[in-house]
Structure formats: structure tokens, C-alpha cells
Protein backbone atom coordinates (compact mmCIF):
# COMPACT_ATOMS: atom_id res chain seq x y z
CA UNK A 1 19.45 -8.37 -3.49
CA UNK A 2 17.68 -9.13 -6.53
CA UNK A 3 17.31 -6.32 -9.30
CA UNK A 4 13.62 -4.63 -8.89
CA UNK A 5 11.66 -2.42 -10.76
CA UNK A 6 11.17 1.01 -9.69
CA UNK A 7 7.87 1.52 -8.71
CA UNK A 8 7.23 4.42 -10.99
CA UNK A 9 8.48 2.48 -13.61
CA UNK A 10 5.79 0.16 -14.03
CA UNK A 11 2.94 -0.06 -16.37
CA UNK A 12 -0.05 -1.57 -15.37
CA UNK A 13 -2.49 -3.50 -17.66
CA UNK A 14 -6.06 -3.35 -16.54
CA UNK A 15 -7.85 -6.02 -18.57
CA UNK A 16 -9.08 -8.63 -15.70
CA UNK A 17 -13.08 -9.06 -15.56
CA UNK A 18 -14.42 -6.38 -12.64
CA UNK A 19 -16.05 -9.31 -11.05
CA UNK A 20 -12.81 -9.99 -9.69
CA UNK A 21 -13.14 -7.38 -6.80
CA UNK A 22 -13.63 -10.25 -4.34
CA UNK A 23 -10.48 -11.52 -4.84
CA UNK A 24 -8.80 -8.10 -4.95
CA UNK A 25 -10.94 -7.27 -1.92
CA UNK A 26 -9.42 -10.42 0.02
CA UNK A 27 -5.64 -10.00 -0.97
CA UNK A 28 -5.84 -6.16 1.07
CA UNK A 29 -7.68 -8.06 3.64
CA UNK A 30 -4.44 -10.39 3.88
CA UNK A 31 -1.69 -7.62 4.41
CA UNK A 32 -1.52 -6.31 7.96
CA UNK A 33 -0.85 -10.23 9.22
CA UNK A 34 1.65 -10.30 6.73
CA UNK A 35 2.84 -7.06 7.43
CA UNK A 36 3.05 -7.90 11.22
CA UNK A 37 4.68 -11.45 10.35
CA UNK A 38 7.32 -9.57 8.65
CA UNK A 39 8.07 -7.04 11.48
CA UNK A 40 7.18 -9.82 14.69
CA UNK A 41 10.79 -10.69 16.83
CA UNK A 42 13.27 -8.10 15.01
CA UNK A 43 14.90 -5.81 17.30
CA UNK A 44 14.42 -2.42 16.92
CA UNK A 45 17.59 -1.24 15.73
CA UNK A 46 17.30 -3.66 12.72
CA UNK A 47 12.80 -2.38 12.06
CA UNK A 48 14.41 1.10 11.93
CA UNK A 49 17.84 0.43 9.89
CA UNK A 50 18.11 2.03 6.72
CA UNK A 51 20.44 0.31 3.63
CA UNK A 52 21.86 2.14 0.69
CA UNK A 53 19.97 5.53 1.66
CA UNK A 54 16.59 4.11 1.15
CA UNK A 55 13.68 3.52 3.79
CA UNK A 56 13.91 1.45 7.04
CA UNK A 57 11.50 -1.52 7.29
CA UNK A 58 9.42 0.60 9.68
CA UNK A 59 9.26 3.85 7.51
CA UNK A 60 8.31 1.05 4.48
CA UNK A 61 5.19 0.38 6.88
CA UNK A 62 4.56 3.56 7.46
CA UNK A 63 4.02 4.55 3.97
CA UNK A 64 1.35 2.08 3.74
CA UNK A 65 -0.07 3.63 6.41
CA UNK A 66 -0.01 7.27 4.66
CA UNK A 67 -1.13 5.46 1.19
CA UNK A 68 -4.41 3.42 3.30
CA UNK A 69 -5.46 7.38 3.59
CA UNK A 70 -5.08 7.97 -0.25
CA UNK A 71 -6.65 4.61 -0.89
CA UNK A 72 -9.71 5.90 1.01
CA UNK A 73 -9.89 8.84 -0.17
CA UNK A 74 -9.81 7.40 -3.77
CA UNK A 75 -12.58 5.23 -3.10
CA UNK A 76 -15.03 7.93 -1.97
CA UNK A 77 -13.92 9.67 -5.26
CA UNK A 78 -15.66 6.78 -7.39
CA UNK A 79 -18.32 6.83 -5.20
CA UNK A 80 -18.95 10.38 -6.10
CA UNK A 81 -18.41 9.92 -9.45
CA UNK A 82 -14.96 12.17 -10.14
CA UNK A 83 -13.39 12.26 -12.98
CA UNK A 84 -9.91 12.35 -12.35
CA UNK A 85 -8.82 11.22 -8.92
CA UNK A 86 -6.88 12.75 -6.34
CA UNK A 87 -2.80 12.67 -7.09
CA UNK A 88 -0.61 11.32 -4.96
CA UNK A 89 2.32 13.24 -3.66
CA UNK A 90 5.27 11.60 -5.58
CA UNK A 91 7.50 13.43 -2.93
CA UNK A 92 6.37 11.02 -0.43
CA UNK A 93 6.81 14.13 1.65
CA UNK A 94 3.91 12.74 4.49
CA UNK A 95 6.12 9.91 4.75
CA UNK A 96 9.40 11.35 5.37
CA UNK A 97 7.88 14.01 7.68
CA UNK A 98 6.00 11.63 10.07
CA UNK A 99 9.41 10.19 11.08
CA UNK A 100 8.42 6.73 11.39
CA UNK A 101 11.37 5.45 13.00
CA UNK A 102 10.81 7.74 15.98
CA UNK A 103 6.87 5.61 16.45
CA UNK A 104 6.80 2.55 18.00
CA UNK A 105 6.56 -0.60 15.12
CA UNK A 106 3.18 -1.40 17.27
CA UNK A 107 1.66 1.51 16.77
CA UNK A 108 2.61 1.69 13.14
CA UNK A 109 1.06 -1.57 12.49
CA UNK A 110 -2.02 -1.13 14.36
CA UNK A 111 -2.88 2.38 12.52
CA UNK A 112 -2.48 0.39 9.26
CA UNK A 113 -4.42 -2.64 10.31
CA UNK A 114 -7.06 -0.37 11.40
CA UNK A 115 -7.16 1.63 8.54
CA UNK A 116 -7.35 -1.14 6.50
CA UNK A 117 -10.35 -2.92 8.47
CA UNK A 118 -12.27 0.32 7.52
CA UNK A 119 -11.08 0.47 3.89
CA UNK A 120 -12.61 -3.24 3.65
CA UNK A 121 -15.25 -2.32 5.37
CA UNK A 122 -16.26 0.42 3.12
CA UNK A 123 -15.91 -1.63 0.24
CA UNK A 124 -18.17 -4.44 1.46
CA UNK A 125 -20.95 -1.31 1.71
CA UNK A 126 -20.75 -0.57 -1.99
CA UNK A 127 -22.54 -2.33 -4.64
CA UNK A 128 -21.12 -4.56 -7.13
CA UNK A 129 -21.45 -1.83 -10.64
CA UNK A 130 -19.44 0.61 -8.69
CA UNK A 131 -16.23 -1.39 -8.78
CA UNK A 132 -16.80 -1.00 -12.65
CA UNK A 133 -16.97 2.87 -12.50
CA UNK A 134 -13.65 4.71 -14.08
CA UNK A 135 -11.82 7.49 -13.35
CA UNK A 136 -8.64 8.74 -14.65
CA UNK A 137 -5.29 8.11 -12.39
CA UNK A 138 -3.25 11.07 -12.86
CA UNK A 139 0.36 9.55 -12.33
CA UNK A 140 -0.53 6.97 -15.15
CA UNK A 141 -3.05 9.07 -16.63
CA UNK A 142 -5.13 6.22 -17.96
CA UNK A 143 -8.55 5.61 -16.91
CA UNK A 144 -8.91 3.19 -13.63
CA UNK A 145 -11.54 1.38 -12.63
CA UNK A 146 -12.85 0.91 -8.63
CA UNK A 147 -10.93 -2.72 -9.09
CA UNK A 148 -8.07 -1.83 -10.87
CA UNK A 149 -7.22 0.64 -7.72
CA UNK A 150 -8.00 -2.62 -5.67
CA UNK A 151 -5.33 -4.29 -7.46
CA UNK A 152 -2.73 -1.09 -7.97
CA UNK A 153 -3.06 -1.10 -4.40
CA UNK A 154 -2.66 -4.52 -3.48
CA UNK A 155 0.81 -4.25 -6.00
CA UNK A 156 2.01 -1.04 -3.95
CA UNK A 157 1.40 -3.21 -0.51
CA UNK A 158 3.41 -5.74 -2.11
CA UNK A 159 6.07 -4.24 -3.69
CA UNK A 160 6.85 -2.63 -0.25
CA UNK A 161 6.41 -5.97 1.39
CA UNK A 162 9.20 -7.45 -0.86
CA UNK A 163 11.18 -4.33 0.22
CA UNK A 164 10.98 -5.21 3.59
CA UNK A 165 11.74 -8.85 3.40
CA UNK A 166 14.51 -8.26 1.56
CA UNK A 167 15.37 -5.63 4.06
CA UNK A 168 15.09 -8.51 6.75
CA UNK A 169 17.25 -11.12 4.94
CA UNK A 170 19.94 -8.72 4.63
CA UNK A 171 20.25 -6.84 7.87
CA UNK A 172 18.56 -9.26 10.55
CA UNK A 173 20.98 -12.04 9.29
CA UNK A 174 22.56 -14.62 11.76
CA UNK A 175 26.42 -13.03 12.16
């Protein structure tokens, strides 16, 4: 596998023009197909295999399923005009304790395409200045605009979607 950067590890830069929330809107509208193209025709022994100690593809979807919620959350935040927004649990101890390789893959993708239907949803309801508004993220602790969660977000989706193709090149290889 190729060398990654941790996700923690990474600094973010947000100096893009907030009138590019459409676009950020559109690539989190693209992720549960490409979620469920990544997960389609693999057995379920490979979904729920872990490698070197790490997350299964399946508990890698999950995840996205438990950050959708935080997502949400963090978007009624800047509608309300917070300050600082809500932490996330760097334990990833929701993850780990919903046991996603005990769920059906199905049902793990449909929670996360539905959740993600409403979070799109909600953001086609706001209007345009409050993608501008700023709030401070508390892991980074620099202040983050309404679109610069958009595109934090849409970077978490795919940093876990690279996880779990690499996942499937490795483990659902032709013997």
C-alpha cells in the first residue's frame, strides 16, 4: 500500500471563495454511490476483514455513518450562530462500540445514504451568507467556515474511501 497521511496529521488551508459551496455541496452528494460501488459483489468475509489491526471496510463505512451525525449536528451549530463547534470524539469510541461488522453492509450503507440525503437537504434550505459564517473547530482550533466543513468533510469521506479501496485491492485479490 502506498504511504498515507494520518488523518490527524493534516493541516487544512481554508482560502477557496465561499461561493464554492455548490461544488462542495455536490461532491457529498456523490459519496454513498461511490461508497456502495466500493462495497457492491465482495463477500462478506472480505467487507468485514480487518489488515494490520486497523478497521474493516465495513467498520470504515460505518464511521461515516457516525461522522454524517456530527456533520449535522455541526451544521445546525452555524445556523445558530456558535462559536466554537461541537468536538468530535477522537476515540472514535461510537464507532468501535456499534460493532459494525456484526450489521449487515446494506444496512450500513442505506443509514449513510439516508443520512446524507438529509444533510443535503438541509443545506439546500439555508441561504447562501450562511455558508460564509465561522466558527472555531476545536481539533484544529482555527476558525471554519459553513464551506470549509463542506470540504473537511468531503476530505474525511475520502480519505476513508481510499482506505477502503485499498482495503479491496489487497484482500479481495484474485488468488
Amino acid at each position: 500500500m502506498r504511504p498515507r497521511i494520518k488523518w490527524t496529521d493534516r493541516k487544512f488551508e481554508f482560502t477557496f471563495p465561499t461561493g464554492l459551496y455548490p461544488e462542495m455541496m455536490e461532491r457529498l452528494r456523490g459519496v454513498p454511490p461511490r461508497l456502495e460501488d466500493h462495497l457492491k459483489n465482495l463477500p462478506v468475509e472480505i467487507l468485514r476483514m480487518r489488515h494490520d489491526g486497523r478497521w474493516s471496510m465495513q467498520e470504515n463505512a460505518g464511521h461515516l455513518v457516525d461522522l454524517e451525525r456530527l456533520t449535522q449536528r455541526r451544521i445546525e451549530e452555524y445556523v445558530a450562530g456558535v462559536s466554537v463547534l461541537h468536538a468530535a470524539d477522537m476515540s472514535n469510541r461510537q464507532t468501535y462500540e456499534a460493532n459494525y461488522n456484526d450489521v449487515n453492509a446494506a444496512e450500513i450503507l442505506k443509514a449513510f445514504r439516508d443520512l446524507r440525503t438529509a444533510t443535503i437537504k438541509r443545506l439546500d434550505e439555508l441561504d447562501d451568507e450562511l455558508f460564509g459564517r465561522t466558527a472555531l473547530h476545536p481539533r484544529l482550533n482555527v476558525p471554519m467556515r459553513l464551506v470549509d466543513l463542506l470540504f473537511f468533510t468531503a476530505e474525511h469521506d475520502d480519505y476513508h474511501l481510499t482506505r477502503i479501496a485499498e482495503l479491496s485491492t489487497l484482500l479481495a485479490k484474485p488468488s
